[in-house]
N, C-alpha and C. Protein backbone atom coordinates (compact mmCIF):
# COMPACT_ATOMS: atom_id res chain seq x y z
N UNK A 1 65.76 127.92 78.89
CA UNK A 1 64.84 128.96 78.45
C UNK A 1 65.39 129.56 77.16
N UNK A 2 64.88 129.33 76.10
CA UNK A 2 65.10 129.86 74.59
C UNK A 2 64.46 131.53 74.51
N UNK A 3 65.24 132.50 74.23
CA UNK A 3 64.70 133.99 74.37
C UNK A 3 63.79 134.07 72.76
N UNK A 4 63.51 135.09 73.12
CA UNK A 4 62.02 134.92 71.89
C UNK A 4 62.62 136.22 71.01
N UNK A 5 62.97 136.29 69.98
CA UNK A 5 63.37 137.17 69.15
C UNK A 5 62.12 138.45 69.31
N UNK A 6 63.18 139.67 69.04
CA UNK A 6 62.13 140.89 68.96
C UNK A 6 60.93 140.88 68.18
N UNK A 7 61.56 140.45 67.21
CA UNK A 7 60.63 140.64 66.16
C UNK A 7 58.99 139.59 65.96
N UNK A 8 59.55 138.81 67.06
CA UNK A 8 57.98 137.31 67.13
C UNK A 8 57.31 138.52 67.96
N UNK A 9 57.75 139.72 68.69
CA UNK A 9 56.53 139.81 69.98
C UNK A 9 56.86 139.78 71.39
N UNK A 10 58.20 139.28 71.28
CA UNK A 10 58.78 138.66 72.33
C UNK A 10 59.10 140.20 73.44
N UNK A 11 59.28 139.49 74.63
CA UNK A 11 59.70 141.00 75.62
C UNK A 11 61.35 141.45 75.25
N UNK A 12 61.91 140.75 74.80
CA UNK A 12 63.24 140.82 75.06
C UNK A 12 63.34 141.50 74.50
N UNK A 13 64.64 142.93 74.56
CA UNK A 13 64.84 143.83 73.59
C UNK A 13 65.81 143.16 72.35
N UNK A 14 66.19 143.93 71.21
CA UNK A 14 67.25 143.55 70.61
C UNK A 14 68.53 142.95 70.92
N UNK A 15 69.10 143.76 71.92
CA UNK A 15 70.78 143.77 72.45
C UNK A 15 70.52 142.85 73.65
N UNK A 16 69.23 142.97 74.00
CA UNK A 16 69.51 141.54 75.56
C UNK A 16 68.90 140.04 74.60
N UNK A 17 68.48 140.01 73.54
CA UNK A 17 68.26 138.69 72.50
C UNK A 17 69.69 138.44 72.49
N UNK A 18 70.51 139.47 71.58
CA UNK A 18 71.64 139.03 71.16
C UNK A 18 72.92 138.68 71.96
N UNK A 19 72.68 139.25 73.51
CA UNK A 19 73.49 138.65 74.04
C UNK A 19 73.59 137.29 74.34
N UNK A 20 72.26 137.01 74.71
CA UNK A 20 71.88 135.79 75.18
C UNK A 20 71.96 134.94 74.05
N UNK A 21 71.94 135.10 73.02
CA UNK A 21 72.25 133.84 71.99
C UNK A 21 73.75 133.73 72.28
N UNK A 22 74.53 135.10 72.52
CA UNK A 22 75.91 134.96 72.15
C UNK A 22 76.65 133.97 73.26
N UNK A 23 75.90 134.08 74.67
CA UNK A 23 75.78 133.80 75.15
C UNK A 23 75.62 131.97 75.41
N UNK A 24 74.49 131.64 74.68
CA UNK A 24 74.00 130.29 74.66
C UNK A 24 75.31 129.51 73.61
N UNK A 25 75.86 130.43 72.15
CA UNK A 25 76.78 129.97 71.47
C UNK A 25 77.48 129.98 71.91
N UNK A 26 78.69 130.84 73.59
CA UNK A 26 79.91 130.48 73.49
C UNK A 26 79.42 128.92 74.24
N UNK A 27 78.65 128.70 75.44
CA UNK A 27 78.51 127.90 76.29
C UNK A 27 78.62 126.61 75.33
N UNK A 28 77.87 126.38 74.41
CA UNK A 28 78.08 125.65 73.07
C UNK A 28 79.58 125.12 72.85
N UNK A 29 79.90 125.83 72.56
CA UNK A 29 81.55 125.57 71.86
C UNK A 29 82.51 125.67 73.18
N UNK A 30 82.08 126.38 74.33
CA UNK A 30 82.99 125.68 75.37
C UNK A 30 83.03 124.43 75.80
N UNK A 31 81.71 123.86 75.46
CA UNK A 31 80.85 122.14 75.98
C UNK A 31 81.92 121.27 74.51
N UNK A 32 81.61 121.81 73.82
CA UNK A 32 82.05 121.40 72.80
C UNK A 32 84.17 120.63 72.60
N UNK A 33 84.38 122.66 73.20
CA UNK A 33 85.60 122.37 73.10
C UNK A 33 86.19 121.24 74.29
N UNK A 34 85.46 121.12 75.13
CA UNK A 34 85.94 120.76 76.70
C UNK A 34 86.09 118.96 76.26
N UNK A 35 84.99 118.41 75.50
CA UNK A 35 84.21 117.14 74.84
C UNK A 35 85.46 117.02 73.88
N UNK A 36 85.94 117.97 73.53
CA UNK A 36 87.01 117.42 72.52
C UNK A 36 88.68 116.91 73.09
N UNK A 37 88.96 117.66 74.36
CA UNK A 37 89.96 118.05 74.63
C UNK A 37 89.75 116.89 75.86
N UNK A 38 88.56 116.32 76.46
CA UNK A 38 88.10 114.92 76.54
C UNK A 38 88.81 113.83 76.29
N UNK A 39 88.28 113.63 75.17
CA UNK A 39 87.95 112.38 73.72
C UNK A 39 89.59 112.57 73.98
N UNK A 40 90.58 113.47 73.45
CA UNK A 40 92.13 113.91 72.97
C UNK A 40 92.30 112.53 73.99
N UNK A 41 91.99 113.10 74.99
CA UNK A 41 93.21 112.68 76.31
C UNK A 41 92.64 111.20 76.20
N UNK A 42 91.79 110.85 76.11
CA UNK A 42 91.52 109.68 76.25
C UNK A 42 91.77 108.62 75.42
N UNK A 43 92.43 109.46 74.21
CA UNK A 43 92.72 108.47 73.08
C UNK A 43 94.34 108.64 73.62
N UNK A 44 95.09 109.29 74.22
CA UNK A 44 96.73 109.28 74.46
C UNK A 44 97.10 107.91 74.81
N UNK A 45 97.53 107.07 74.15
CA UNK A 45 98.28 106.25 74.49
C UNK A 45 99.33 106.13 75.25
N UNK A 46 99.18 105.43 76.64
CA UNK A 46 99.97 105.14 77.30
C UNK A 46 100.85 103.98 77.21
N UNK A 47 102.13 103.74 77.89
CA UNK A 47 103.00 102.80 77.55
C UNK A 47 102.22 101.29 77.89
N UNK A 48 102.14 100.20 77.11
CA UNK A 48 101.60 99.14 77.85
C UNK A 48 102.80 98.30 78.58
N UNK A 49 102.36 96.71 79.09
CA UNK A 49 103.68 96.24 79.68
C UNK A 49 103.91 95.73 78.52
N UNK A 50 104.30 95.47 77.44
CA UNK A 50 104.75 95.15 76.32
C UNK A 50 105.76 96.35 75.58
N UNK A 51 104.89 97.51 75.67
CA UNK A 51 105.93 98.12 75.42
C UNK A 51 107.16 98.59 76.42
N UNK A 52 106.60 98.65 77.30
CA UNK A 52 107.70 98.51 78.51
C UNK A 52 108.78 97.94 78.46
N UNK A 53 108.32 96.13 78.56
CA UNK A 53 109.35 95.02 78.21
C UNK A 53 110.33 95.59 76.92
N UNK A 54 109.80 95.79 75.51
CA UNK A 54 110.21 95.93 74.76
C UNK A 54 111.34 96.78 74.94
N UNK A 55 110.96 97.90 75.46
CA UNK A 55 112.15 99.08 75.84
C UNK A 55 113.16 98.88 76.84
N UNK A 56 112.71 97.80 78.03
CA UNK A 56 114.25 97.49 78.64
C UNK A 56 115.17 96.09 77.92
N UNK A 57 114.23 95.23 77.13
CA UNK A 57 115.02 94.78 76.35
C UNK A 57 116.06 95.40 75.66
N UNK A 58 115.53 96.37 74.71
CA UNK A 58 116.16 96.79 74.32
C UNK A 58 117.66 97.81 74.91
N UNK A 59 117.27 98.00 75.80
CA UNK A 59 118.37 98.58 76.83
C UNK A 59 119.02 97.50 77.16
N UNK A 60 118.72 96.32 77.46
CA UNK A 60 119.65 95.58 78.36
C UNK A 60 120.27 95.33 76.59
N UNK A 61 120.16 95.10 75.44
CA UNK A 61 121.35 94.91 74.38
C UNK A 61 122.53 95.54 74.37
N UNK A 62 122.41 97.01 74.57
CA UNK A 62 122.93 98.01 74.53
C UNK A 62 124.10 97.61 75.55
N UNK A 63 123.85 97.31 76.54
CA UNK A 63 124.81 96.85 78.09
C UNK A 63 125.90 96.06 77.48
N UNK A 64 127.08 96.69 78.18
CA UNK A 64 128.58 95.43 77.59
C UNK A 64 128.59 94.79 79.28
N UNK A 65 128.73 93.72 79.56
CA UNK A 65 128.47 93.14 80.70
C UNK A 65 130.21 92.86 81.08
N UNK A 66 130.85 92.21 80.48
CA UNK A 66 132.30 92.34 80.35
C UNK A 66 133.15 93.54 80.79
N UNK A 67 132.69 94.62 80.70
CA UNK A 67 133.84 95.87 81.19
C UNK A 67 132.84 95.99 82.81
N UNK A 68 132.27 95.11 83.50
CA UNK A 68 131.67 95.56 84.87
C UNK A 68 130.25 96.50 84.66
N UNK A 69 129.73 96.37 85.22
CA UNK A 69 128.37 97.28 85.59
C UNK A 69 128.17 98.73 86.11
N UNK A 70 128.13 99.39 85.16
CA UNK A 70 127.87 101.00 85.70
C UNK A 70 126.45 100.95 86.37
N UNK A 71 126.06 102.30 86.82
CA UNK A 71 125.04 102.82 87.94
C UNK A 71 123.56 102.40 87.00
N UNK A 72 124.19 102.97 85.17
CA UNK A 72 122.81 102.99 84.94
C UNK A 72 123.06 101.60 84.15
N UNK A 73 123.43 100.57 83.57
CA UNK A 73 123.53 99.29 83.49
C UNK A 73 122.60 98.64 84.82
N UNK A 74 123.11 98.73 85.54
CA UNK A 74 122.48 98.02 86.94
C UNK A 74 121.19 98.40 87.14
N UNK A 75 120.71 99.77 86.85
CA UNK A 75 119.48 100.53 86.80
C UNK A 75 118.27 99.13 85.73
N UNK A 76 118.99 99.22 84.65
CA UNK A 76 118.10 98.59 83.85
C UNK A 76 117.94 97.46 84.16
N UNK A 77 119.18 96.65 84.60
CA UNK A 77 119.17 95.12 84.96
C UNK A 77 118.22 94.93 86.16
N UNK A 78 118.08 95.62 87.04
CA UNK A 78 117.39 95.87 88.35
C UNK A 78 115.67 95.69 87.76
N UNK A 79 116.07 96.79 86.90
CA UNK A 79 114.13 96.93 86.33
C UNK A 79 113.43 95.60 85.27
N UNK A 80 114.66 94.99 84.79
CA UNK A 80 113.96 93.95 83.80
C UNK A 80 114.32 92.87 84.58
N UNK A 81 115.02 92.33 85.90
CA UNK A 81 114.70 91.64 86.55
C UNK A 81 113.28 91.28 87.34
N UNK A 82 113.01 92.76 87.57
CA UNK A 82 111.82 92.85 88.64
C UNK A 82 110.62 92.30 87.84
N UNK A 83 110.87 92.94 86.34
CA UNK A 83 109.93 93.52 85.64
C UNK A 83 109.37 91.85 85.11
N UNK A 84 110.66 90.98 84.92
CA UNK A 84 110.19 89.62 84.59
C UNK A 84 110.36 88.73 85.61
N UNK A 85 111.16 88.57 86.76
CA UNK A 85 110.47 87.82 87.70
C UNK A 85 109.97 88.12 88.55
N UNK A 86 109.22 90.01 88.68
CA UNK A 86 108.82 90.42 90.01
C UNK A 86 107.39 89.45 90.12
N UNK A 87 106.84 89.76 91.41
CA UNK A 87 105.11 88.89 91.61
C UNK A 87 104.40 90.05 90.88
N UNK A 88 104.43 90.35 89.89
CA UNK A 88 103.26 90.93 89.87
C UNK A 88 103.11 92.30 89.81
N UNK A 89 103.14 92.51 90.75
CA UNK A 89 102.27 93.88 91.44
C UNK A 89 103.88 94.62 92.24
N UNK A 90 104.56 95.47 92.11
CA UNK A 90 105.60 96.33 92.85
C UNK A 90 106.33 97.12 92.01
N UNK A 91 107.66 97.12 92.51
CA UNK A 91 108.66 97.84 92.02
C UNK A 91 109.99 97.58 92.70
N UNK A 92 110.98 97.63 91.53
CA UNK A 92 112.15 97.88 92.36
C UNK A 92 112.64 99.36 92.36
N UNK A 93 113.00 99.41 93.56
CA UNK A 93 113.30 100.99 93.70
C UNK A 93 114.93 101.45 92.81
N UNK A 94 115.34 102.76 92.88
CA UNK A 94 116.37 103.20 92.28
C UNK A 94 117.61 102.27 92.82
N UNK A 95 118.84 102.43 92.37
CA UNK A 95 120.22 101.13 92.80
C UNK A 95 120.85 102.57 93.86
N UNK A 96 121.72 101.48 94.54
CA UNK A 96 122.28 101.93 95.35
C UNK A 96 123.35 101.38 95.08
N UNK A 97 124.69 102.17 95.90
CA UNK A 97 125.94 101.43 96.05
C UNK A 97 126.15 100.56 97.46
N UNK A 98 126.57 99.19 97.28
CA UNK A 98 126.18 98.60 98.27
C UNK A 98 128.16 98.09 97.95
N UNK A 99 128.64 98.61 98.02
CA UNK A 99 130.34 97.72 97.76
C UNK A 99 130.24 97.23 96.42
N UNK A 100 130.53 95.48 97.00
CA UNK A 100 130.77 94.91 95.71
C UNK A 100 129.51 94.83 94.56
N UNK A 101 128.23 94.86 94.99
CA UNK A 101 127.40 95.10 94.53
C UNK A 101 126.36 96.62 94.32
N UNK A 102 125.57 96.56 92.98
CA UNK A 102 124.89 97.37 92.89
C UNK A 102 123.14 96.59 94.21
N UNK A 103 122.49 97.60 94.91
CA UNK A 103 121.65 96.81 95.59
C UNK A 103 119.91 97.38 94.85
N UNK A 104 118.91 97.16 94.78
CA UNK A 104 117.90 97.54 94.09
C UNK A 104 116.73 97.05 95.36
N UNK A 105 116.03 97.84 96.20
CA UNK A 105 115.16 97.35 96.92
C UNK A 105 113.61 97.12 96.85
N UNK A 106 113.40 96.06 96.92
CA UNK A 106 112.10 96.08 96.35
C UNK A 106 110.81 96.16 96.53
N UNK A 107 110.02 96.30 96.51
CA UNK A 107 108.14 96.68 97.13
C UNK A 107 107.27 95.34 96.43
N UNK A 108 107.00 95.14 96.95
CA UNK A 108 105.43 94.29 96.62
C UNK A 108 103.82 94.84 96.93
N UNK A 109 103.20 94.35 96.29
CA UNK A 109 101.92 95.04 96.55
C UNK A 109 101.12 96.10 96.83
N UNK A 110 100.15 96.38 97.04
CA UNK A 110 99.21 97.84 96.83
C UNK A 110 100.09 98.57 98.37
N UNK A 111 100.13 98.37 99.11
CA UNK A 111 100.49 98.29 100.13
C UNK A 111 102.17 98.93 100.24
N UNK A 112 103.25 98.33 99.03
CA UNK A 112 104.54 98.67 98.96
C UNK A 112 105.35 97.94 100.04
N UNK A 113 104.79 96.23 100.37
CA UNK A 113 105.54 95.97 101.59
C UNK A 113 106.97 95.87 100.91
N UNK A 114 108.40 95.56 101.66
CA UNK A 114 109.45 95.10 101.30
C UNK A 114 109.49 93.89 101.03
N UNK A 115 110.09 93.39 100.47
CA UNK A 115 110.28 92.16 100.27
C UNK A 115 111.43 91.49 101.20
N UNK A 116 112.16 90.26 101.45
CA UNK A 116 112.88 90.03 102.50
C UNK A 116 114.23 90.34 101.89
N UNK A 117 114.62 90.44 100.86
CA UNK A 117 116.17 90.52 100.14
C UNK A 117 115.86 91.89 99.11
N UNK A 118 117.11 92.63 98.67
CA UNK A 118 116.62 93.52 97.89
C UNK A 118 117.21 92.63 96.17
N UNK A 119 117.11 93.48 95.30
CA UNK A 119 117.67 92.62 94.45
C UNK A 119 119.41 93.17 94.21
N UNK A 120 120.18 92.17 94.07
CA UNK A 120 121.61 92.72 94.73
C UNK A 120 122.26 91.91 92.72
N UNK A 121 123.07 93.35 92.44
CA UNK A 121 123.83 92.70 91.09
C UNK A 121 125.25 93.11 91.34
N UNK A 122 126.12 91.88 90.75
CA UNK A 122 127.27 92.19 91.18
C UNK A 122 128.28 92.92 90.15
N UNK A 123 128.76 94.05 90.75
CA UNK A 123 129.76 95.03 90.09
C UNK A 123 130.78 94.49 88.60
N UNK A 124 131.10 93.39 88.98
CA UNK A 124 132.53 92.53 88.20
C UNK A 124 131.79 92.15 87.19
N UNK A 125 130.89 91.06 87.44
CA UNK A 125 130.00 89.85 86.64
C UNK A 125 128.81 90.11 86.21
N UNK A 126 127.98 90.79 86.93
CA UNK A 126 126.61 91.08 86.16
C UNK A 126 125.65 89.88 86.90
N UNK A 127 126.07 88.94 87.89
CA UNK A 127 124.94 88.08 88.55
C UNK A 127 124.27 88.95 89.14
N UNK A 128 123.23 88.56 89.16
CA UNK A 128 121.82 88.82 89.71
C UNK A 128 121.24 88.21 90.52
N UNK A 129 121.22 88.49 92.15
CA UNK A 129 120.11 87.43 93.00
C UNK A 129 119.26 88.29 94.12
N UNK A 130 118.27 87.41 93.87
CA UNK A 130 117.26 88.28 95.14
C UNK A 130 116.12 87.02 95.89
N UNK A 131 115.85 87.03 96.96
CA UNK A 131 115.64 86.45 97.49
C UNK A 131 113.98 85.56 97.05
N UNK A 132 113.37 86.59 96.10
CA UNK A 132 112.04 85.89 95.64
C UNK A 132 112.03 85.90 93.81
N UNK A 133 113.88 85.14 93.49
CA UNK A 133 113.69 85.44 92.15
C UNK A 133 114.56 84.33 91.80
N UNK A 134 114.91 83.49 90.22
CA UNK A 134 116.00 83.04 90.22
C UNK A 134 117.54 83.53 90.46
N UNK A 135 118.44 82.89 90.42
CA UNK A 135 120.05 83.68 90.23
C UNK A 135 119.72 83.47 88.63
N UNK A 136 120.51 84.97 88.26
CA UNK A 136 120.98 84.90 86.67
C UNK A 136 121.84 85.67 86.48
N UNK A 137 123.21 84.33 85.62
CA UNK A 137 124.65 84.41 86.20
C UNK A 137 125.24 85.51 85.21
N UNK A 138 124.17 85.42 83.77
CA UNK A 138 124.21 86.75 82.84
C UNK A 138 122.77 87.80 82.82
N UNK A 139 123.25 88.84 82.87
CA UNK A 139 122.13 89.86 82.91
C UNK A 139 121.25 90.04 81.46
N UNK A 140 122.07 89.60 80.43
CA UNK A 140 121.91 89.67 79.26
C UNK A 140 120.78 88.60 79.11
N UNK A 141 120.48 87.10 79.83
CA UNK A 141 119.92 86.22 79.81
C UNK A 141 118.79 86.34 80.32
N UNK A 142 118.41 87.64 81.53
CA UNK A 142 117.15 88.20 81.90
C UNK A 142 115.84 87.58 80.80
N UNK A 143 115.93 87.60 79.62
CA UNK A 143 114.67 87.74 78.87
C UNK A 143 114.87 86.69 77.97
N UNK A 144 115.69 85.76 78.41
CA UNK A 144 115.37 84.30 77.00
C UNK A 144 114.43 83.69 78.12
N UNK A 145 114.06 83.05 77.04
CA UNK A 145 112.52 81.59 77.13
C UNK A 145 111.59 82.91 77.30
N UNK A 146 111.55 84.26 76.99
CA UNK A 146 110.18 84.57 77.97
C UNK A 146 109.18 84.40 76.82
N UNK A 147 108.09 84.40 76.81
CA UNK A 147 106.79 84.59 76.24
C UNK A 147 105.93 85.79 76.35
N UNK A 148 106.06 86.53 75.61
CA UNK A 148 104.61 87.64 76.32
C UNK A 148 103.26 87.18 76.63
N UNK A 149 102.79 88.05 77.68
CA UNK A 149 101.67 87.57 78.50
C UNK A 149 102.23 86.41 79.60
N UNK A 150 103.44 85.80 79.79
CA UNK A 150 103.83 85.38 80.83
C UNK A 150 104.44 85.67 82.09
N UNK A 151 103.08 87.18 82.61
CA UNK A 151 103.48 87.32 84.23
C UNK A 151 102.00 87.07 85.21
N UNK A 152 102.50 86.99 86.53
CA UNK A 152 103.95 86.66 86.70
C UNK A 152 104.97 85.84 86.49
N UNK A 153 105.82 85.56 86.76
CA UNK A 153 106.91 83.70 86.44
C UNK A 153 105.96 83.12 87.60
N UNK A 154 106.02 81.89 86.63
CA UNK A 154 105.60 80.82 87.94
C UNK A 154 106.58 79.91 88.92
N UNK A 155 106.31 79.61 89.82
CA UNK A 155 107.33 78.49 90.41
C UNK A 155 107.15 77.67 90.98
């Protein structure tokens, strides 16, 4: 309903016209602002799996594999294991201290089942084995031959 200015004839007085425009203008620019603040969020770029990869690559360089495996070494090795031979769809959870090894347990599917082995890296050496993955005897070696766009690994 558009109010009819005083001056056409209209019933409305002066001060109840002008509210009601003021009225119709904030609703305006709240629609407005809301449409913008919208659009914002929707343009935020989120991390893709590329950039993902990219960033634990780059972490696993950083790693000296030779002086043994700290908590957060193993952290990353855990995640760019999963991350390139997981199936797909999971996670490996945070590391644990398991003795001689760091242990990383893992989830599959929408669901979060376990998997039958967790992924287990060893303290001294830096091997890597888990029961639905290759052994890899350097952690550093996680990411040769890969290709992007090649998940999951096949076998």
């Amino acid at each position: 309903m558009t109010p009819t200015p005083p001056d056409q004839g209209g019933i409305a007085q002066a001060g109840e016209y002008s509210r009601l425009v003021s009225v119709k203008l904030t609703m305006k620019h709240l629609l407005i602002l809301a449409l913008s603040c919208l659009l914002c969020a929707c343009a935020t770029p989120y991390p893709t799996a590329d950039d993902l990869r990219r960033q634990l690559q780059a972490q696993m360089q950083e790693g000296v594999v030779e002086d043994g495996i700290s908590a957060a070494e193993a952290e990353v090795i855990a995640q760019s294991y999963f991350f390139r031979f997981g199936l797909g769809c999971g996670v490996a959870n945070r590391i644990t201290d398991g003795g001689e090894f760091w242990i990383s347990p893992t989830y599959t599917g929408i669901a979060a089942m376990p998997t039958r082995e967790p992924i287990r890296i060893d303290k001294h050496t830096g091997r890597v084995t888990w029961s639905d993955g290759p052994i890899v005897e350097n952690p550093k070696a996680i990411w040769d031959n890969f290709q992007p766009g090649q998940w999951p690994i096949t076998r």
